[in-house]
C-alpha atoms as a PDB file:
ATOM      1  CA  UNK A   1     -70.325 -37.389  -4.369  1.00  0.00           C
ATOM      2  CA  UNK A   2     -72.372 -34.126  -3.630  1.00  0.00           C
ATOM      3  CA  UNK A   3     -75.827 -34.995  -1.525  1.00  0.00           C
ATOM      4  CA  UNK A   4     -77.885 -35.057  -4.863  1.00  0.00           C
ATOM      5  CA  UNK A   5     -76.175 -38.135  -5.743  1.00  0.00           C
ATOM      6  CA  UNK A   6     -75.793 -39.595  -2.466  1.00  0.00           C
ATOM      7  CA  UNK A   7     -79.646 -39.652  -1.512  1.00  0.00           C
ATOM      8  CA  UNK A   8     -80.066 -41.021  -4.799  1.00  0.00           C
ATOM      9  CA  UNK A   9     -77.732 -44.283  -4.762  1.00  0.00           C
ATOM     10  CA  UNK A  10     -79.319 -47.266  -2.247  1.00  0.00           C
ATOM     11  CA  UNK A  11     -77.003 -49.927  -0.483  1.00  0.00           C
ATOM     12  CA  UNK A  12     -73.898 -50.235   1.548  1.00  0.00           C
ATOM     13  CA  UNK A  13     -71.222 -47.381   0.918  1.00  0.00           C
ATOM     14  CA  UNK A  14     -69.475 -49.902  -1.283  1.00  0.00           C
ATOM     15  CA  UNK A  15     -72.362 -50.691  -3.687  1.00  0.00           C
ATOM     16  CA  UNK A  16     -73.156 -46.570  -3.759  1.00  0.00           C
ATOM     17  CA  UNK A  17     -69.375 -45.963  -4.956  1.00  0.00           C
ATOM     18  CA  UNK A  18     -69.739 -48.761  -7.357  1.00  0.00           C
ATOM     19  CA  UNK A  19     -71.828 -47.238  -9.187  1.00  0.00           C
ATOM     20  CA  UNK A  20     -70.839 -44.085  -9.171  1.00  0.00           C
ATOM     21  CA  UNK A  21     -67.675 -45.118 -10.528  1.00  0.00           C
ATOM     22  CA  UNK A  22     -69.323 -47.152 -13.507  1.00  0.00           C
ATOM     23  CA  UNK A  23     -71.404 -44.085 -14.340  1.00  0.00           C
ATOM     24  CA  UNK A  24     -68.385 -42.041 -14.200  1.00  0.00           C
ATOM     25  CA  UNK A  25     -66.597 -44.529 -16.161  1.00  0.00           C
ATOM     26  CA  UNK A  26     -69.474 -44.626 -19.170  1.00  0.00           C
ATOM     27  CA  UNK A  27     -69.982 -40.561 -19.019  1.00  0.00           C
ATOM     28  CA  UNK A  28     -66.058 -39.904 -19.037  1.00  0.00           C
ATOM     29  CA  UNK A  29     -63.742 -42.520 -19.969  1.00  0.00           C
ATOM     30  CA  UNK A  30     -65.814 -44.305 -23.485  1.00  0.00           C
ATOM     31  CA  UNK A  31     -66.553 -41.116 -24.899  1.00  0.00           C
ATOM     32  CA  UNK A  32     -62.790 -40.199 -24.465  1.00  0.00           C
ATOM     33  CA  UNK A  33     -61.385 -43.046 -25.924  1.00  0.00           C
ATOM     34  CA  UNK A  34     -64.217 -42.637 -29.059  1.00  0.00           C
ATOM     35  CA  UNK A  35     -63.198 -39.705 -29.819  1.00  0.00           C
ATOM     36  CA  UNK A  36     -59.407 -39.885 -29.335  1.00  0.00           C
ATOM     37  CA  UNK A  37     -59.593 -43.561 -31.262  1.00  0.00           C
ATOM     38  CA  UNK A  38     -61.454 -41.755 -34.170  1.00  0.00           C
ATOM     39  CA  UNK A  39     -59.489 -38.617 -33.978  1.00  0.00           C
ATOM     40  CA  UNK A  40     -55.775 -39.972 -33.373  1.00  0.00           C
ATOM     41  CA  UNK A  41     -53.682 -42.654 -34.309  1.00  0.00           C
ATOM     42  CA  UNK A  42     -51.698 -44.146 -31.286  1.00  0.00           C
ATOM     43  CA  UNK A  43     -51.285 -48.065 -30.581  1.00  0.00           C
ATOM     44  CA  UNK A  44     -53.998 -50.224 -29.263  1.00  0.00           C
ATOM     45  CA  UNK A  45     -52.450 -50.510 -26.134  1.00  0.00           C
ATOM     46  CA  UNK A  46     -52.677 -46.935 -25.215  1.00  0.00           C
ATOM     47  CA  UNK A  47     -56.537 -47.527 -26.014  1.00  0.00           C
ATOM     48  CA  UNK A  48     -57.003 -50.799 -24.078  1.00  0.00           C
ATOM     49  CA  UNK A  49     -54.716 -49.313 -21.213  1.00  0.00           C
ATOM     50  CA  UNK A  50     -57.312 -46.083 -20.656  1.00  0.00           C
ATOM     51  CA  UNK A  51     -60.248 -48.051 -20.446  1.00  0.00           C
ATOM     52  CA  UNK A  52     -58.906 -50.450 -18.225  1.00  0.00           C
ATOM     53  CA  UNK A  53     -57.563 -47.382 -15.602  1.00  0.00           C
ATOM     54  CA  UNK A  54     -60.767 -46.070 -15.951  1.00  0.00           C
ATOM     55  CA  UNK A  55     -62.755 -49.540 -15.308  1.00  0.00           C
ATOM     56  CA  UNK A  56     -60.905 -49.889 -12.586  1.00  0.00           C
ATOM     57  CA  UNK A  57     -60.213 -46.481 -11.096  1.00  0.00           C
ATOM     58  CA  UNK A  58     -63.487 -44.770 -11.419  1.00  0.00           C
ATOM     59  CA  UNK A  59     -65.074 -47.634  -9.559  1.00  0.00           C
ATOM     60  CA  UNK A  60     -62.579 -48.061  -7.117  1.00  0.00           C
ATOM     61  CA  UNK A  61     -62.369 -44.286  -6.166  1.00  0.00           C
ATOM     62  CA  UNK A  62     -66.395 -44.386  -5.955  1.00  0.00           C
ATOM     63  CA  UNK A  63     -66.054 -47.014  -3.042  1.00  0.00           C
ATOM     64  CA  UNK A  64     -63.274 -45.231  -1.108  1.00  0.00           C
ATOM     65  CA  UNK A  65     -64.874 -41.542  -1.858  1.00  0.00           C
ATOM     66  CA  UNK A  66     -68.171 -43.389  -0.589  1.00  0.00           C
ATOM     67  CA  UNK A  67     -67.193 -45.041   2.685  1.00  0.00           C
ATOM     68  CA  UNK A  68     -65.404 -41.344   3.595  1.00  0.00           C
ATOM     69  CA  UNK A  69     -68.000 -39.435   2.772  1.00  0.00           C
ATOM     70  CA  UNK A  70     -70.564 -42.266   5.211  1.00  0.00           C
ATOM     71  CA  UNK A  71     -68.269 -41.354   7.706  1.00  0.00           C
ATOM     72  CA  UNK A  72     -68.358 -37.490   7.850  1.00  0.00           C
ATOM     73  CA  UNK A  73     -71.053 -36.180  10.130  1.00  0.00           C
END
């Protein structure tokens, strides 16, 4: 999370790196599955499964990058 973004998020670390990890998750992860759904044909699992890493990863890495970064001078 460079300063830009930092200074821009309010609330706890937590909250920050929340949302950070949603708007990573709506930049990155739908418009990859769109375009690999429209583009290839694999099962709906492999679909379902990306989204569902990225719901949950981009978010989650967002909190832990966020409470690091709070703690650096």
């Amino acid at each position: 999370m460079s300063n830009l973004v930092k200074d821009a998020l309010q609330g706890p670390a937590a909250s920050k790196g929340a949302i950070y990890g949603a708007a990573l998750f709506l930049i990155y992860t739908v418009p990859s599955v769109f375009i690999t759904f429209t583009w290839m044909d694999y099962p709906a699992g492999f679909y379902l499964g990306t989204l569902f890493v990225g719901a949950v990863g981009f978010p989650l890495i967002g909190v832990i990058y966020a409470m690091i970064w709070e703690r650096l001078p």
